[in-house]
N, C-alpha and C. Protein backbone atom coordinates (compact mmCIF):
# COMPACT_ATOMS: atom_id res chain seq x y z
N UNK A 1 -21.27 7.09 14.38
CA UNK A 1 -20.09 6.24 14.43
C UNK A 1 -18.85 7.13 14.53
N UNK A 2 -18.03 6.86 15.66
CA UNK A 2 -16.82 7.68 15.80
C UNK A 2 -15.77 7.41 14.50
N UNK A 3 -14.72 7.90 14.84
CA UNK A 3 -13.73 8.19 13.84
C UNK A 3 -12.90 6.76 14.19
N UNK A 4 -12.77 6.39 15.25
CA UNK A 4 -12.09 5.12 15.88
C UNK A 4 -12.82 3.94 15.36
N UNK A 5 -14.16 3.61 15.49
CA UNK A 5 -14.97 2.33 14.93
C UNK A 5 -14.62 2.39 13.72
N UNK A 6 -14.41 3.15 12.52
CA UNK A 6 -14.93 3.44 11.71
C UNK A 6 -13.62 3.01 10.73
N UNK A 7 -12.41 3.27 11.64
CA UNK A 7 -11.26 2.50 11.37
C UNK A 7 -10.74 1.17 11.60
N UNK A 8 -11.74 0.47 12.60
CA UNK A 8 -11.47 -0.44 12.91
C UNK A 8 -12.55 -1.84 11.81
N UNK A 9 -13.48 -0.87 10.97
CA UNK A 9 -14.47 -1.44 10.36
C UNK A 9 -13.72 -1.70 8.78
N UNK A 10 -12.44 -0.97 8.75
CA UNK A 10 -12.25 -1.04 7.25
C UNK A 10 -11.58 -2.29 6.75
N UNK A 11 -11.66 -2.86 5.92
CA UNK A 11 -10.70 -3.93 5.50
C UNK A 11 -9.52 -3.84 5.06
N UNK A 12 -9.06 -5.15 5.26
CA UNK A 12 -7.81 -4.97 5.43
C UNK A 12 -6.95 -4.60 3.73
N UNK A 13 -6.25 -4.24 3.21
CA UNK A 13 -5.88 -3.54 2.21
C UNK A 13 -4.88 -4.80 1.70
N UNK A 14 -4.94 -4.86 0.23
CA UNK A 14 -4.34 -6.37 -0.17
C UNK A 14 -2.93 -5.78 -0.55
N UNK A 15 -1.78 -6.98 -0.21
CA UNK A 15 -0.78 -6.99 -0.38
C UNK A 15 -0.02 -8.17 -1.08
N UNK A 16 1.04 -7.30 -1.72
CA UNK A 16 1.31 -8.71 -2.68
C UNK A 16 3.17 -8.61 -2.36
N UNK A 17 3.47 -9.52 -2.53
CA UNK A 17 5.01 -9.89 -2.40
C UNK A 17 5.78 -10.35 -3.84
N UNK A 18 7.12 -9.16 -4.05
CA UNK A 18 7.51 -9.20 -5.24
C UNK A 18 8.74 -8.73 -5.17
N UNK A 19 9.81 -8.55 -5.95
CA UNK A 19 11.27 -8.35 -6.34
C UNK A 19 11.04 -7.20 -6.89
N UNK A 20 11.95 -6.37 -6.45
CA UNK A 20 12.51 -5.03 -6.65
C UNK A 20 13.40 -5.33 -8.27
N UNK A 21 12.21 -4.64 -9.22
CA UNK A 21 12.92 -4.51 -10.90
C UNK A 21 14.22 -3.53 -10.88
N UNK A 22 13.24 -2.31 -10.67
CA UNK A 22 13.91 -0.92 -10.71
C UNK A 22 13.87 -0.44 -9.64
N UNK A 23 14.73 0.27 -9.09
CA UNK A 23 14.64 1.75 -7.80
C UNK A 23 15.79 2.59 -8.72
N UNK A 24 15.33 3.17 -9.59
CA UNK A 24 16.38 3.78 -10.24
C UNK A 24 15.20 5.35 -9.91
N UNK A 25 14.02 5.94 -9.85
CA UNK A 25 13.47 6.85 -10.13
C UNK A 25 13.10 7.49 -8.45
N UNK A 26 12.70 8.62 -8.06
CA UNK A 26 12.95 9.31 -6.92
C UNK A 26 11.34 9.17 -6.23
N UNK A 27 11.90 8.23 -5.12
CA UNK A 27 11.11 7.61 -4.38
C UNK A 27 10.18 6.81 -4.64
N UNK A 28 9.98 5.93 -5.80
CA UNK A 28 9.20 5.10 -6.74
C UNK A 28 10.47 3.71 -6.88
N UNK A 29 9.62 2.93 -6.91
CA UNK A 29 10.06 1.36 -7.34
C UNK A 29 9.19 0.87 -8.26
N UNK A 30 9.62 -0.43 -8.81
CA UNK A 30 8.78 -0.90 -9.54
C UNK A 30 9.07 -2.62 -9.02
N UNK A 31 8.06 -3.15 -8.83
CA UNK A 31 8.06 -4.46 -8.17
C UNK A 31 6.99 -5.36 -9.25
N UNK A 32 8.10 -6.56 -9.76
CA UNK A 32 7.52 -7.73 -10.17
C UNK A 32 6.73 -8.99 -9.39
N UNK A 33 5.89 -9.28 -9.62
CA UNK A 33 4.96 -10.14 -8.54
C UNK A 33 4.81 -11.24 -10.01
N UNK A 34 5.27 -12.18 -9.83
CA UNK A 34 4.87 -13.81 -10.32
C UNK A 34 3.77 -14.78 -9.75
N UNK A 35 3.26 -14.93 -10.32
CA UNK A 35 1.92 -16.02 -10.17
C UNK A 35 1.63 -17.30 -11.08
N UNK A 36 1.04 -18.52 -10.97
CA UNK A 36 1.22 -19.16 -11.82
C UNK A 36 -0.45 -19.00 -11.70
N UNK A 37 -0.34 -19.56 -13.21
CA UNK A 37 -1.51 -19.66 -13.87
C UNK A 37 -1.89 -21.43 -14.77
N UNK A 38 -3.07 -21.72 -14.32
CA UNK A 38 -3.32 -22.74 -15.15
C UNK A 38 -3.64 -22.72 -16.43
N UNK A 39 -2.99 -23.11 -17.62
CA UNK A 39 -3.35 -23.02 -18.93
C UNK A 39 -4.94 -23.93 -19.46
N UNK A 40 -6.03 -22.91 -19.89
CA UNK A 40 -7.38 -23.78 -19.96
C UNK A 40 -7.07 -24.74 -20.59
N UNK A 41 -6.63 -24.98 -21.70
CA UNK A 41 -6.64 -26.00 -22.83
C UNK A 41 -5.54 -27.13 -22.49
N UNK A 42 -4.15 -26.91 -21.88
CA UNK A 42 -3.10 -27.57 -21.85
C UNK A 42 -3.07 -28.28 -20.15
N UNK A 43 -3.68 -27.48 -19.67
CA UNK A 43 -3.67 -27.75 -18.12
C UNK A 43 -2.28 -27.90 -17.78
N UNK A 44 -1.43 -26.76 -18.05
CA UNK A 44 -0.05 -26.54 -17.74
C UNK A 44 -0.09 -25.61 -16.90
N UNK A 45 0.94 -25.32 -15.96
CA UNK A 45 0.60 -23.90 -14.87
C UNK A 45 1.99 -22.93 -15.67
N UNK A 46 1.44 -22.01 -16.15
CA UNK A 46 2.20 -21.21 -16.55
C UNK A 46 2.42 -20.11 -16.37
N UNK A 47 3.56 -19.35 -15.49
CA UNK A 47 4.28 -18.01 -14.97
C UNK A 47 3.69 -17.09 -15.65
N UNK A 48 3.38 -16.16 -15.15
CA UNK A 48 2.62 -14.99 -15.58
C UNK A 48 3.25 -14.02 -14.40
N UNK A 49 3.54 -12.55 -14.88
CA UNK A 49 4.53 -11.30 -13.96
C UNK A 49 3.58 -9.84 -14.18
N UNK A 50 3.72 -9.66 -13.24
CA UNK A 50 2.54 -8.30 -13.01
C UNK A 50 3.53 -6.96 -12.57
N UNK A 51 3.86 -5.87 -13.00
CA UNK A 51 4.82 -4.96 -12.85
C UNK A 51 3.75 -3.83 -12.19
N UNK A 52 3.93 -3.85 -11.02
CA UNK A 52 3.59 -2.51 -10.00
C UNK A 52 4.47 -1.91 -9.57
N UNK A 53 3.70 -0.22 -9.81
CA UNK A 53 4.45 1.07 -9.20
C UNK A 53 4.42 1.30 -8.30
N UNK A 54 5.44 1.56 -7.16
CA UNK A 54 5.08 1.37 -5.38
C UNK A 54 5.98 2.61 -4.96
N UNK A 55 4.93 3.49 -3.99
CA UNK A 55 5.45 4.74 -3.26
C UNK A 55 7.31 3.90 -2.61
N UNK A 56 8.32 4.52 -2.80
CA UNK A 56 9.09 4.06 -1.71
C UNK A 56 9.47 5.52 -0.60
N UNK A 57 9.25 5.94 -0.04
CA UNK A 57 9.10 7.22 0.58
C UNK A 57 10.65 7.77 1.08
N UNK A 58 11.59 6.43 1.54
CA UNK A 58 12.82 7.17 2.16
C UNK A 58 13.68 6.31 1.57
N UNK A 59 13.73 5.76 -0.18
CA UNK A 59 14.70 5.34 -0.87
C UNK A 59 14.76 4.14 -0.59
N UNK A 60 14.37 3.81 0.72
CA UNK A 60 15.29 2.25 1.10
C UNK A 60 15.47 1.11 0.53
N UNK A 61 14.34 0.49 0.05
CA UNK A 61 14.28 -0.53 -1.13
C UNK A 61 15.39 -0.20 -2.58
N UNK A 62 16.04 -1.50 -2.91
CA UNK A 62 17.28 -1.37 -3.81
C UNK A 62 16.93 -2.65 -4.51
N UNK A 63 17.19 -2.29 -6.21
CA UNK A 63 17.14 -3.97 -6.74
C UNK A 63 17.31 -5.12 -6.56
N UNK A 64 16.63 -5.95 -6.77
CA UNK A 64 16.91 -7.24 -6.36
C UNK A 64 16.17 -7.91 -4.55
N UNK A 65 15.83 -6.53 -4.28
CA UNK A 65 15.42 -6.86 -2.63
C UNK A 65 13.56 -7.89 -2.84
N UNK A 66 13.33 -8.09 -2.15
CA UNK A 66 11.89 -9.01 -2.36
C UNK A 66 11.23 -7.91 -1.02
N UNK A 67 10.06 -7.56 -1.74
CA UNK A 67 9.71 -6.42 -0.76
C UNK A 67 8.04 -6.62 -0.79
N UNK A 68 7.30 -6.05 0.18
CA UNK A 68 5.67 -6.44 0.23
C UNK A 68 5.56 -5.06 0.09
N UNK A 69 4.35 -4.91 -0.39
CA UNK A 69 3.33 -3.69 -1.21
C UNK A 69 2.27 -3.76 -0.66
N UNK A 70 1.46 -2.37 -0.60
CA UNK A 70 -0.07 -2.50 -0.15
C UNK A 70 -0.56 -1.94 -1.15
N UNK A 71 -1.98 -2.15 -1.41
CA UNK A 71 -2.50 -1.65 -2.08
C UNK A 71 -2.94 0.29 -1.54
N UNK A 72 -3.16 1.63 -2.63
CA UNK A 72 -3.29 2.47 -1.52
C UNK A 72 -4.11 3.35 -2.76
N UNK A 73 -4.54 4.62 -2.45
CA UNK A 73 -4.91 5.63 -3.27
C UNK A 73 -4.41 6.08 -4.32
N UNK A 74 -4.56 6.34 -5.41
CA UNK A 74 -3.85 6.76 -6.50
C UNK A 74 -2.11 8.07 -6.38
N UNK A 75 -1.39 7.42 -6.52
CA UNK A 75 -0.46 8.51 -6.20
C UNK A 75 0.23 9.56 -6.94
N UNK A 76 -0.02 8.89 -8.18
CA UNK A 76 0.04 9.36 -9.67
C UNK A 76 -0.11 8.63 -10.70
N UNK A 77 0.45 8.99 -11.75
CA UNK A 77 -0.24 8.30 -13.22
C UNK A 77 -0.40 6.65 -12.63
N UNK A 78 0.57 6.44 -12.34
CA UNK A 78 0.84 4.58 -12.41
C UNK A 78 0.85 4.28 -10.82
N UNK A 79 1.36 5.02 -9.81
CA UNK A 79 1.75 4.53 -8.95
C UNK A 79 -0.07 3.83 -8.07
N UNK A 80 -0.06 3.22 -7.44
CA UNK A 80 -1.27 2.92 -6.68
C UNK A 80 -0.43 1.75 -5.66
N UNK A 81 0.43 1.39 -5.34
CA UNK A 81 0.99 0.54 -4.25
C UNK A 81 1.99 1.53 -3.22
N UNK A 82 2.51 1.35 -2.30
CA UNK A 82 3.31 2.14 -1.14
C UNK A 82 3.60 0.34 -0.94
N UNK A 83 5.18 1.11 -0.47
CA UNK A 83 6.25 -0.32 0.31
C UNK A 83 5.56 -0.34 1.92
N UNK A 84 5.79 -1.26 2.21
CA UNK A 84 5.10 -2.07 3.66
C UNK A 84 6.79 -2.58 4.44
N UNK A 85 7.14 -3.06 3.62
CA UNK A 85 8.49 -3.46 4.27
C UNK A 85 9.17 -4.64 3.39
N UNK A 86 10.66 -4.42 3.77
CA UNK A 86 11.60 -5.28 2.83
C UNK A 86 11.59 -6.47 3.46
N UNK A 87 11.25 -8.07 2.45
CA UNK A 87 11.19 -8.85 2.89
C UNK A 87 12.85 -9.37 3.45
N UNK A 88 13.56 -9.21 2.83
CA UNK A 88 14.76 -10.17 2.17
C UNK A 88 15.59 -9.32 0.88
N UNK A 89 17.13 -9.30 1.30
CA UNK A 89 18.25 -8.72 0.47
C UNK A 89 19.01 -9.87 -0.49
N UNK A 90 19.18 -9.84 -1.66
CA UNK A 90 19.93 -10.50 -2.15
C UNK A 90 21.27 -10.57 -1.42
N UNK A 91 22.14 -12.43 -1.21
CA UNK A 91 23.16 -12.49 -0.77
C UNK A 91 24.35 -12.37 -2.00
N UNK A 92 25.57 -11.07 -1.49
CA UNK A 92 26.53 -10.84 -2.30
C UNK A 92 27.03 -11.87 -2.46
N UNK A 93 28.07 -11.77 -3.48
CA UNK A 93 28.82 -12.57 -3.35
C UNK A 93 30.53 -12.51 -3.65
């Protein structure tokens, strides 16, 4: 199997869509992803927030931006996501 099939055989790598917490640290973000959840007992859907560490490689992502993540190889202690691209900028005001 060539090097070409072999890329074309891999799956596709999961991505999640979330708001820029922090970009305060050098080339790292930290992105909140919200999900609702059904409560077993209450059958209420209740917000639940997942805080991932995401490569940002050339700064660009800034708080508040809504940005997509891939999943990727370990990059260090925490990091395991890289930015994909900025969805959407908060409007000033």
């Amino acid at each position: 199997m060539s090097q070409s099939e072999a890329q074309t055989k891999r799956r596709a790598r999961r991505t999640q869509i979330g708001r820029v917490t922090s970009a305060k640290m050098q080339e790292t973000i930290v992105v909140e992803v919200e999900r609702l959840v059904r409560h077993p007992r209450y059958d209420k859907y209740v917000r639940r927030r997942t805080k991932l560490y995401a490569h940002n490689a050339n700064n660009e992502a800034r708080e508040g931006d809504t940005v997509e993540v891939m999943a990727t190889r370990p990059l260090s202690k925490l990091k395991r996501w890289r930015l994909v691209r900025i969805v959407g900028r908060p409007q000033s005001a």
